[in-house]
C-alpha atoms as a PDB file:
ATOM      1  CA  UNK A   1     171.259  34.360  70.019  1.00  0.00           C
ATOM      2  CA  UNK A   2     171.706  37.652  71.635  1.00  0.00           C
ATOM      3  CA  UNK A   3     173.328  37.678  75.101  1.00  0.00           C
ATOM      4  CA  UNK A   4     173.062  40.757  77.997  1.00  0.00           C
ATOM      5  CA  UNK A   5     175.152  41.418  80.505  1.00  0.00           C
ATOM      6  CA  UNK A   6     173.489  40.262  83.785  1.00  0.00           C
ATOM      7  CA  UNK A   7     172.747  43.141  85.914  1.00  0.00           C
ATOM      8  CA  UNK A   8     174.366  44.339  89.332  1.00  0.00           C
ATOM      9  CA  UNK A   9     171.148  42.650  91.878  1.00  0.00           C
ATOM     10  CA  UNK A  10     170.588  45.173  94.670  1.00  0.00           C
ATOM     11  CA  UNK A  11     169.762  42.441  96.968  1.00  0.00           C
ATOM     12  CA  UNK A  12     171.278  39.128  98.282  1.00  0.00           C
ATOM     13  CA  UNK A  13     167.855  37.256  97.508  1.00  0.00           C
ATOM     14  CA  UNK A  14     169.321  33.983  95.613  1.00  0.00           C
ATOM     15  CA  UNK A  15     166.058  34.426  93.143  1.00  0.00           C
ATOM     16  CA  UNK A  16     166.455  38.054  92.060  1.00  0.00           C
ATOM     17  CA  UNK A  17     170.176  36.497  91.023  1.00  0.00           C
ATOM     18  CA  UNK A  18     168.290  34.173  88.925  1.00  0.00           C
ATOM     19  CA  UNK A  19     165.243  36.589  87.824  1.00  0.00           C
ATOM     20  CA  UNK A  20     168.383  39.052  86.822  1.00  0.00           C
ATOM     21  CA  UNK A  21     169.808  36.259  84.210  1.00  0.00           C
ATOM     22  CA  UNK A  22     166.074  35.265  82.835  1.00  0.00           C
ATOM     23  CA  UNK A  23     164.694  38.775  82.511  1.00  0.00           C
ATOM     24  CA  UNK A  24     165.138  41.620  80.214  1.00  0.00           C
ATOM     25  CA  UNK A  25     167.165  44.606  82.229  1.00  0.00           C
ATOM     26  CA  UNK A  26     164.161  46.429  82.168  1.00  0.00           C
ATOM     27  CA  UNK A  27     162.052  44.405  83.247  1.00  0.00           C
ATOM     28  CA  UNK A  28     164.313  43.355  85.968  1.00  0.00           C
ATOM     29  CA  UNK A  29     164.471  47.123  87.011  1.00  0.00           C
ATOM     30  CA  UNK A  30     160.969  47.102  87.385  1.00  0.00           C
ATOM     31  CA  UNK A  31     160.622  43.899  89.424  1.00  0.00           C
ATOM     32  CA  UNK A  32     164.145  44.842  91.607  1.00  0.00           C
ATOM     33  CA  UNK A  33     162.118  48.199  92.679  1.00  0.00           C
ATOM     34  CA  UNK A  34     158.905  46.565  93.150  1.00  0.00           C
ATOM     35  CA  UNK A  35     160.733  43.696  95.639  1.00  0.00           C
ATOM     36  CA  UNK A  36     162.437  46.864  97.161  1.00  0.00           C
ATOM     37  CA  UNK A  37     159.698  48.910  97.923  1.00  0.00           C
ATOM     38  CA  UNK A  38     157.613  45.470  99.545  1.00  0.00           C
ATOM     39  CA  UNK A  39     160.394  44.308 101.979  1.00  0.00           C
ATOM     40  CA  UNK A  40     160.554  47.547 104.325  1.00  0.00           C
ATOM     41  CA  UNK A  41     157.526  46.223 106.451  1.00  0.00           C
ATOM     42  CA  UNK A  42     157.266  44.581 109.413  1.00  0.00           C
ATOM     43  CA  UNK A  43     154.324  42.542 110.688  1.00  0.00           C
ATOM     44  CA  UNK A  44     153.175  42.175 114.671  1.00  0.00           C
ATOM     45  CA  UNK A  45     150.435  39.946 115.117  1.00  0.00           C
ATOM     46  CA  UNK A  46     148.557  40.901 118.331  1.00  0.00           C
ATOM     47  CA  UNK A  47     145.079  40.435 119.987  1.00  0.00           C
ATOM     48  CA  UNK A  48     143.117  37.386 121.701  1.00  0.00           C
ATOM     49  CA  UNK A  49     142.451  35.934 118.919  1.00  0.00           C
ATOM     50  CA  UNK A  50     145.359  35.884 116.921  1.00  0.00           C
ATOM     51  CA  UNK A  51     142.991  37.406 113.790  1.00  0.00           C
ATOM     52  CA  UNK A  52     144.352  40.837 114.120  1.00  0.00           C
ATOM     53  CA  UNK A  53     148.295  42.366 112.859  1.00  0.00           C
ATOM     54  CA  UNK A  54     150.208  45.627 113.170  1.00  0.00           C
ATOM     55  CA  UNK A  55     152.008  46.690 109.953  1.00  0.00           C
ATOM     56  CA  UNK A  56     154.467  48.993 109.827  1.00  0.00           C
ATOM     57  CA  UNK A  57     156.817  50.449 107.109  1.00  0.00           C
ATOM     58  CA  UNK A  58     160.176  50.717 107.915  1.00  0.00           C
ATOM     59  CA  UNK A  59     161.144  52.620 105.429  1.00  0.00           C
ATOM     60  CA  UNK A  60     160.388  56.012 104.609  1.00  0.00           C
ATOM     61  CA  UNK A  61     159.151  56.843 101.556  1.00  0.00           C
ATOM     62  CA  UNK A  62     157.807  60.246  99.390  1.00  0.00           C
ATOM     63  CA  UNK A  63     156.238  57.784  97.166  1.00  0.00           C
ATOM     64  CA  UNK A  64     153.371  56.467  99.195  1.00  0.00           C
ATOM     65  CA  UNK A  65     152.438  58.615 101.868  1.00  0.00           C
ATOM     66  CA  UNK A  66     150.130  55.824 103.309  1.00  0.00           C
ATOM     67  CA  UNK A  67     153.152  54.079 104.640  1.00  0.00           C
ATOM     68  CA  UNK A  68     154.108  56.701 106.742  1.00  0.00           C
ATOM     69  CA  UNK A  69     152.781  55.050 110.155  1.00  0.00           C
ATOM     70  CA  UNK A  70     151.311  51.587 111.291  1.00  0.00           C
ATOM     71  CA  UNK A  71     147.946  50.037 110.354  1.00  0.00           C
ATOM     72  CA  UNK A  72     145.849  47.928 111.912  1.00  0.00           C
ATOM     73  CA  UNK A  73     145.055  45.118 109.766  1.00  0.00           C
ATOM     74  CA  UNK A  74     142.105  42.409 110.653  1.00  0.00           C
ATOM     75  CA  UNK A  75     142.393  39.117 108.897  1.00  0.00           C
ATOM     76  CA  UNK A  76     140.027  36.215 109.049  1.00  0.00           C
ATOM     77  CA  UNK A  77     141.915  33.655 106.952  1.00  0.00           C
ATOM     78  CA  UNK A  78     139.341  31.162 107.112  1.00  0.00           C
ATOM     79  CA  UNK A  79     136.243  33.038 106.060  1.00  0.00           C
ATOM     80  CA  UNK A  80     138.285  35.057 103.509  1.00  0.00           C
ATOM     81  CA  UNK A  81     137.519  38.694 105.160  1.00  0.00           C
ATOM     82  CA  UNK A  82     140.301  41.387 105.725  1.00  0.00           C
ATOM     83  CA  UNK A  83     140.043  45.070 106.881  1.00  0.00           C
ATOM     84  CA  UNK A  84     142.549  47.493 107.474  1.00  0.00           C
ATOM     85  CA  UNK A  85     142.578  50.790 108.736  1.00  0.00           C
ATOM     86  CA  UNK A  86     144.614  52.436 105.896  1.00  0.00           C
ATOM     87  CA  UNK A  87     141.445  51.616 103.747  1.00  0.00           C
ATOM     88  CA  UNK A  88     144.289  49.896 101.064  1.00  0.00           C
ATOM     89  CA  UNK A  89     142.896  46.417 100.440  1.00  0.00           C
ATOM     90  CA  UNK A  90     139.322  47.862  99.898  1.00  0.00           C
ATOM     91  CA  UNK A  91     140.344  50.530  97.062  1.00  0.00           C
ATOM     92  CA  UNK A  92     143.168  47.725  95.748  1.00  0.00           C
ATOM     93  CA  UNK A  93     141.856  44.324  96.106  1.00  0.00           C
END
């Protein structure tokens, strides 16, 4: 059995501890800058009807230019229909 040393985790999340000893290093790279680039938003639900949210990224980033600002983001949980602004979920899924 091969062992690895266990990777310096960028973050204090107790699962990317764990993910870092299960993983391969690279693939742990890849998931540790996935998590990293996910976390910088921040989410403001606001109108009547509680359907529609304010997402901003908190973190600048050349990367994705799309994050630059906030979004309006319409979400109808029940009936399965979202909509945003930045046009996102409709080219991603």
């Amino acid at each position: 059995m091969v062992f690895q040393a266990v990777p310096n985790v960028k973050t204090a999340w107790p699962f990317a501890e764990q993910l870092s000893r299960v993983y391969t290093r690279a693939v742990f790279k890849v998931f540790e800058n996935t998590l990293d680039e996910s976390v910088h938003f921040r989410i403001e639900q606001y109108g009547v009807d509680q359907t529609q949210w304010i997402i901003s990224h908190s973190k600048r980033s050349e990367k994705h230019d799309w994050c630059q600002r906030q979004f309006k983001v319409m979400a109808d949980v029940v009936n399965g229909q979202f909509s945003c602004e930045c046009m996102q979920w409709e080219h991603t899924g």
